[in-house]
N, C-alpha and C. Protein backbone atom coordinates (compact mmCIF):
# COMPACT_ATOMS: atom_id res chain seq x y z
N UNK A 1 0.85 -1.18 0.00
CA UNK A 1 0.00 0.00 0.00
C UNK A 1 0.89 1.23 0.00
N UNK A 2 0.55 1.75 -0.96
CA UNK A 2 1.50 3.30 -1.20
C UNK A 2 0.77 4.53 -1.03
N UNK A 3 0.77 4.88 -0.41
CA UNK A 3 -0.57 6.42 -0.59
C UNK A 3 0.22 7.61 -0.50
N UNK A 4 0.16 8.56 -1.36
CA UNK A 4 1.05 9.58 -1.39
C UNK A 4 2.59 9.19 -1.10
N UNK A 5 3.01 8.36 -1.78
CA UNK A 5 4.16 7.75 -1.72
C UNK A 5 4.63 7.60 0.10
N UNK A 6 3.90 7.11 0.60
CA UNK A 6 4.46 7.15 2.16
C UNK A 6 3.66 5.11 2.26
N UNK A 7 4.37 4.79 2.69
CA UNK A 7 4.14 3.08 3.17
C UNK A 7 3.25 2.84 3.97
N UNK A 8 2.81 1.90 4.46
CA UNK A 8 2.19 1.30 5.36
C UNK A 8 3.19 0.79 6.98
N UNK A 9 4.37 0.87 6.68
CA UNK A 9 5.53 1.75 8.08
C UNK A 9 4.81 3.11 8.14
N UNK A 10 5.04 3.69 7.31
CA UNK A 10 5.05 5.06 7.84
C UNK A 10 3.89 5.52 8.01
N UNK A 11 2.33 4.71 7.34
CA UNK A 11 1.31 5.41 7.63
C UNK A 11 1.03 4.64 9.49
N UNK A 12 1.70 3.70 9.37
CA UNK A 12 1.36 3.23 11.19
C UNK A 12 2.20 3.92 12.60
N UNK A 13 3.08 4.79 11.76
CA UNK A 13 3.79 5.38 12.93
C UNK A 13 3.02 6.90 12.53
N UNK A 14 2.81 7.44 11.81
CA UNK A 14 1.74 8.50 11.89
C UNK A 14 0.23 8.50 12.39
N UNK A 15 -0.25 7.29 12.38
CA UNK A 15 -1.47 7.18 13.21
C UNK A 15 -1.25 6.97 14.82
N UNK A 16 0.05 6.26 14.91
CA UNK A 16 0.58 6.46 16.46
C UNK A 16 0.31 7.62 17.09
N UNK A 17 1.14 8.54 15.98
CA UNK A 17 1.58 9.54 16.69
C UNK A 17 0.49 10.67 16.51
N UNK A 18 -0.83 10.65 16.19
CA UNK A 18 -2.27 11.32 15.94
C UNK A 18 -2.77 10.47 17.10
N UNK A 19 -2.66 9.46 17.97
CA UNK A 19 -3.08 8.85 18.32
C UNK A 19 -2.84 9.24 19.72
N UNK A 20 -1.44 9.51 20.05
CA UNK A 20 -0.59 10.03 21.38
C UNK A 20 -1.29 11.38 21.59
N UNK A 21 -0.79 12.08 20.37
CA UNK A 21 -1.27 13.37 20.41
C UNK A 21 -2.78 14.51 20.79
N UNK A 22 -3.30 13.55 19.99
CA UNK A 22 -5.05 14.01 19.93
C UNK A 22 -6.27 12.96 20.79
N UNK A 23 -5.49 12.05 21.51
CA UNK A 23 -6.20 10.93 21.83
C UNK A 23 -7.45 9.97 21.83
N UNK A 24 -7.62 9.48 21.89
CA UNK A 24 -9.05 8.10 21.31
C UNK A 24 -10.31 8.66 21.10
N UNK A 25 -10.56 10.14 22.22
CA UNK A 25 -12.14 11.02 21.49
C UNK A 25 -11.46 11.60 20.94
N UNK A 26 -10.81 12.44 20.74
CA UNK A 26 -10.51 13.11 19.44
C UNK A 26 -10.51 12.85 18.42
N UNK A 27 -9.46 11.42 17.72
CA UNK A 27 -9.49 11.45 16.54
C UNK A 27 -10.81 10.87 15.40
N UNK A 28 -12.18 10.46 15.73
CA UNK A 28 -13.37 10.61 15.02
C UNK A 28 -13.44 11.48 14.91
N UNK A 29 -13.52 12.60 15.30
CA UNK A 29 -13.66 13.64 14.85
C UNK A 29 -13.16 14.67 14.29
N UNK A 30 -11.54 14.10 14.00
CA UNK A 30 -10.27 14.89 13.05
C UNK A 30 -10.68 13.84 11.73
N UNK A 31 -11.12 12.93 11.99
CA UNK A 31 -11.14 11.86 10.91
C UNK A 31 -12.40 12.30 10.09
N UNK A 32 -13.53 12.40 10.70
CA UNK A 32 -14.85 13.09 9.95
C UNK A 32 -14.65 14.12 9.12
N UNK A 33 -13.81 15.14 9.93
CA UNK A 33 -13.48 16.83 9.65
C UNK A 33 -12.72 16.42 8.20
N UNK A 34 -11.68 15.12 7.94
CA UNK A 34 -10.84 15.43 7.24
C UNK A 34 -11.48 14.79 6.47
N UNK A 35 -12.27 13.81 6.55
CA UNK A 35 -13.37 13.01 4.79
C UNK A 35 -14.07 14.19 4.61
N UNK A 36 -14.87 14.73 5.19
CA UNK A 36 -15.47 16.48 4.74
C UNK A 36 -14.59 17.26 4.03
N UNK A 37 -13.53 17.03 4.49
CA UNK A 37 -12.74 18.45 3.48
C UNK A 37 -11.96 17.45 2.52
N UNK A 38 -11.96 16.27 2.46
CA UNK A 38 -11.45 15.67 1.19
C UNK A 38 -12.98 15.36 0.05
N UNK A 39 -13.71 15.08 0.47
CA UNK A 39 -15.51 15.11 -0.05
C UNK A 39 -15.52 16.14 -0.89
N UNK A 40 -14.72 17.53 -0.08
CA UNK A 40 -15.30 18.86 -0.88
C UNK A 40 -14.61 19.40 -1.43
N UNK A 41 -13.13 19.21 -1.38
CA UNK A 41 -12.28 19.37 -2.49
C UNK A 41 -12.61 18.03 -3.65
N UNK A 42 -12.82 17.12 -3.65
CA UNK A 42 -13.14 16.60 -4.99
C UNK A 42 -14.38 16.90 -5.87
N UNK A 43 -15.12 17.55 -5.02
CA UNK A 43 -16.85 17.87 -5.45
C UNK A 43 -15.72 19.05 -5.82
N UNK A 44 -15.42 19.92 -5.67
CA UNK A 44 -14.69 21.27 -6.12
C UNK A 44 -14.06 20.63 -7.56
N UNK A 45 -13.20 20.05 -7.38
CA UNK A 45 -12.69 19.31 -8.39
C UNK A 45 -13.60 18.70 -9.47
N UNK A 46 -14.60 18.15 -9.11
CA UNK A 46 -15.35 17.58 -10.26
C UNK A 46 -15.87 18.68 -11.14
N UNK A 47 -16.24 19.76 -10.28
CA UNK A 47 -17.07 20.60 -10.77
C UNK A 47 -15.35 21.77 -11.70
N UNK A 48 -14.80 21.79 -11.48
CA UNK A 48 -13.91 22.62 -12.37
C UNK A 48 -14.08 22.06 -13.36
N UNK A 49 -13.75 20.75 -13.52
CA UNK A 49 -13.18 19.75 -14.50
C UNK A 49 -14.22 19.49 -15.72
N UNK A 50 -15.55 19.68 -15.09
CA UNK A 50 -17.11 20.10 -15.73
C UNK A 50 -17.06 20.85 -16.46
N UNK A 51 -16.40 22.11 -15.80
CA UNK A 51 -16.90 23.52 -16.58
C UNK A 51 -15.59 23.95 -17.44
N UNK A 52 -14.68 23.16 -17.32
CA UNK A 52 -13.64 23.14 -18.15
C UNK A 52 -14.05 22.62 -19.48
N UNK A 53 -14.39 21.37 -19.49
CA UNK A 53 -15.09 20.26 -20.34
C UNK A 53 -16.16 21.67 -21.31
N UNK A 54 -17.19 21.86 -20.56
CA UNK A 54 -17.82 22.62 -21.10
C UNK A 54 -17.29 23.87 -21.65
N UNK A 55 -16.46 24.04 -21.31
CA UNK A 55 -16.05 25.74 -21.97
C UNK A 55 -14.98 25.49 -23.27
N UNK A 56 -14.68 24.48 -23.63
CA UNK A 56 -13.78 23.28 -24.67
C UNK A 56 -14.43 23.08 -24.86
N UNK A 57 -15.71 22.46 -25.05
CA UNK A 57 -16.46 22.09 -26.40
C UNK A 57 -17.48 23.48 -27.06
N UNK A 58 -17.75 24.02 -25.88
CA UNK A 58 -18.41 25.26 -26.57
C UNK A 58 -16.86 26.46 -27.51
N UNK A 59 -15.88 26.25 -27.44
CA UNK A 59 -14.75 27.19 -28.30
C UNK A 59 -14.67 25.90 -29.50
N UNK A 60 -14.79 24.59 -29.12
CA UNK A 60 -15.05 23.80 -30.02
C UNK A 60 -15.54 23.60 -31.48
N UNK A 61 -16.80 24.18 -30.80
CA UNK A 61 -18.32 24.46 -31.29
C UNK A 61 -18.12 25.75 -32.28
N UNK A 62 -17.63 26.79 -31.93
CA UNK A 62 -17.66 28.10 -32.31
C UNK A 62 -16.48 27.95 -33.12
N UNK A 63 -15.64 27.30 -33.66
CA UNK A 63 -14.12 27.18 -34.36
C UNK A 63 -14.65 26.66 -35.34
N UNK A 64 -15.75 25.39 -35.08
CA UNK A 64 -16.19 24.63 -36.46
C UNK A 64 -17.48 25.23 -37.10
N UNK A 65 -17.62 26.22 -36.17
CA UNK A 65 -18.51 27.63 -36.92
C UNK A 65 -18.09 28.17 -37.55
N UNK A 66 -17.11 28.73 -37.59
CA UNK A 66 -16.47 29.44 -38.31
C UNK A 66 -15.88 29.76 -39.11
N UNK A 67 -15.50 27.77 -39.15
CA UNK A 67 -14.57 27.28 -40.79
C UNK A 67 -15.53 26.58 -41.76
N UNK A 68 -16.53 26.49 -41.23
CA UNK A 68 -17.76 26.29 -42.16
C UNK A 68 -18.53 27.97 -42.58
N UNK A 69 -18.46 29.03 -42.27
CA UNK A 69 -18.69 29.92 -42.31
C UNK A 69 -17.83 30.81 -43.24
N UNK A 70 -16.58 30.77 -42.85
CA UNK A 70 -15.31 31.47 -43.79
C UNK A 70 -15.47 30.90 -45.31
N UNK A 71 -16.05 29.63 -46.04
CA UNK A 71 -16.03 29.68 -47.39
C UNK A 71 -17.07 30.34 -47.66
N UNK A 72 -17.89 30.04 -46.98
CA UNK A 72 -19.43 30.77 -47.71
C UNK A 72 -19.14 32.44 -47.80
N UNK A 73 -18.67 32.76 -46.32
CA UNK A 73 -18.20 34.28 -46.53
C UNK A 73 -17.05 34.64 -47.82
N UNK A 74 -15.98 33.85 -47.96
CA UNK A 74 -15.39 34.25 -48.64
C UNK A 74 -16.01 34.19 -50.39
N UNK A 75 -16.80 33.13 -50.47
CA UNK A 75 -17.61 33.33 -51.62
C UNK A 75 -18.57 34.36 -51.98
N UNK A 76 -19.30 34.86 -50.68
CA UNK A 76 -20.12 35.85 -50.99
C UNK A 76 -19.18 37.17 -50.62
N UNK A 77 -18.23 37.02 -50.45
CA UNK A 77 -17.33 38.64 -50.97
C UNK A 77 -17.09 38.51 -52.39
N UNK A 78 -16.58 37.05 -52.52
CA UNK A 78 -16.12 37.43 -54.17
C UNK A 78 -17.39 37.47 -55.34
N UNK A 79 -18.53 37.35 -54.98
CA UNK A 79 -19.99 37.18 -55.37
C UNK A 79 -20.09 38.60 -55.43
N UNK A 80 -19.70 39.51 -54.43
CA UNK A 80 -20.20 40.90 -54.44
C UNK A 80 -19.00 41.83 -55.19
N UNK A 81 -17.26 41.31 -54.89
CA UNK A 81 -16.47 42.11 -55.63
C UNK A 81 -17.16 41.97 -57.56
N UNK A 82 -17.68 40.86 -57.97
CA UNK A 82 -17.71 40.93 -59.31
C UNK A 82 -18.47 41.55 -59.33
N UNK A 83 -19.69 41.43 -58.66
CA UNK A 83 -20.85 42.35 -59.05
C UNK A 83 -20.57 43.52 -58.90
N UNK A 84 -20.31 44.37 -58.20
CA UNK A 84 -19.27 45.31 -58.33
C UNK A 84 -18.82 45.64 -59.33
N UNK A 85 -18.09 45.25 -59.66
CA UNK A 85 -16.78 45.25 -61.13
C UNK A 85 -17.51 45.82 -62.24
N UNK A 86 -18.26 44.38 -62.06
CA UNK A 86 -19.31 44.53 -63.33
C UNK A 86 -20.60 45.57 -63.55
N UNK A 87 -20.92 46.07 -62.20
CA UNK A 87 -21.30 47.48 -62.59
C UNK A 87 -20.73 48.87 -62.97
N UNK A 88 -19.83 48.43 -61.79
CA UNK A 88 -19.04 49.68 -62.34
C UNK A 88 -18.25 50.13 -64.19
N UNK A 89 -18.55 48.73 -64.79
CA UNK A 89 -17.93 48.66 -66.06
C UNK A 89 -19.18 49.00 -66.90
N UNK A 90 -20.16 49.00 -66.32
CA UNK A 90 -21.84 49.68 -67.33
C UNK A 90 -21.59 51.18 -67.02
């Protein structure tokens, strides 16, 4: 077992020593406190990662707008330079 690269030595001499420190009522309730704030940094996390997702497919979206858009535009400029031309030559 590797968790944050620290062992299963070292995660048993750190629960010792949470154990000495904060003693037998205490730590349920450092332990609750700390699944709550790991709960809500990943709900934080999910939700970036969402609106990331979403804000990449909507520039997505709008890029393949635009290159489907640029021939037609560029056709209807050159649609209007002739017409143009060609009035101006009457």
């Amino acid at each position: 077992m590797n968790i944050f690269g620290i062992g299963l030595p070292e995660m048993a001499v750190i629960m010792i020593l949470a154990l000495l420190i904060f003693g037998p009522k205490k730590l349920p309730e450092i332990g609750r406190s700390l699944g709550k704030a790991m709960r809500s940094f990943q709900d934080a996390s999910r939700e970036f990662e969402t609106e990331f997702k979403r804000e990449a497919e909507q520039l997505e979206q709008a890029v393949q707008t635009t290159a489907e858009l640029e021939p037609k535009q560029i056709k209807a400029a050159e649609s209007s330079e002739e017409h143009a031309a060609t009035s101006s030559q009457s």
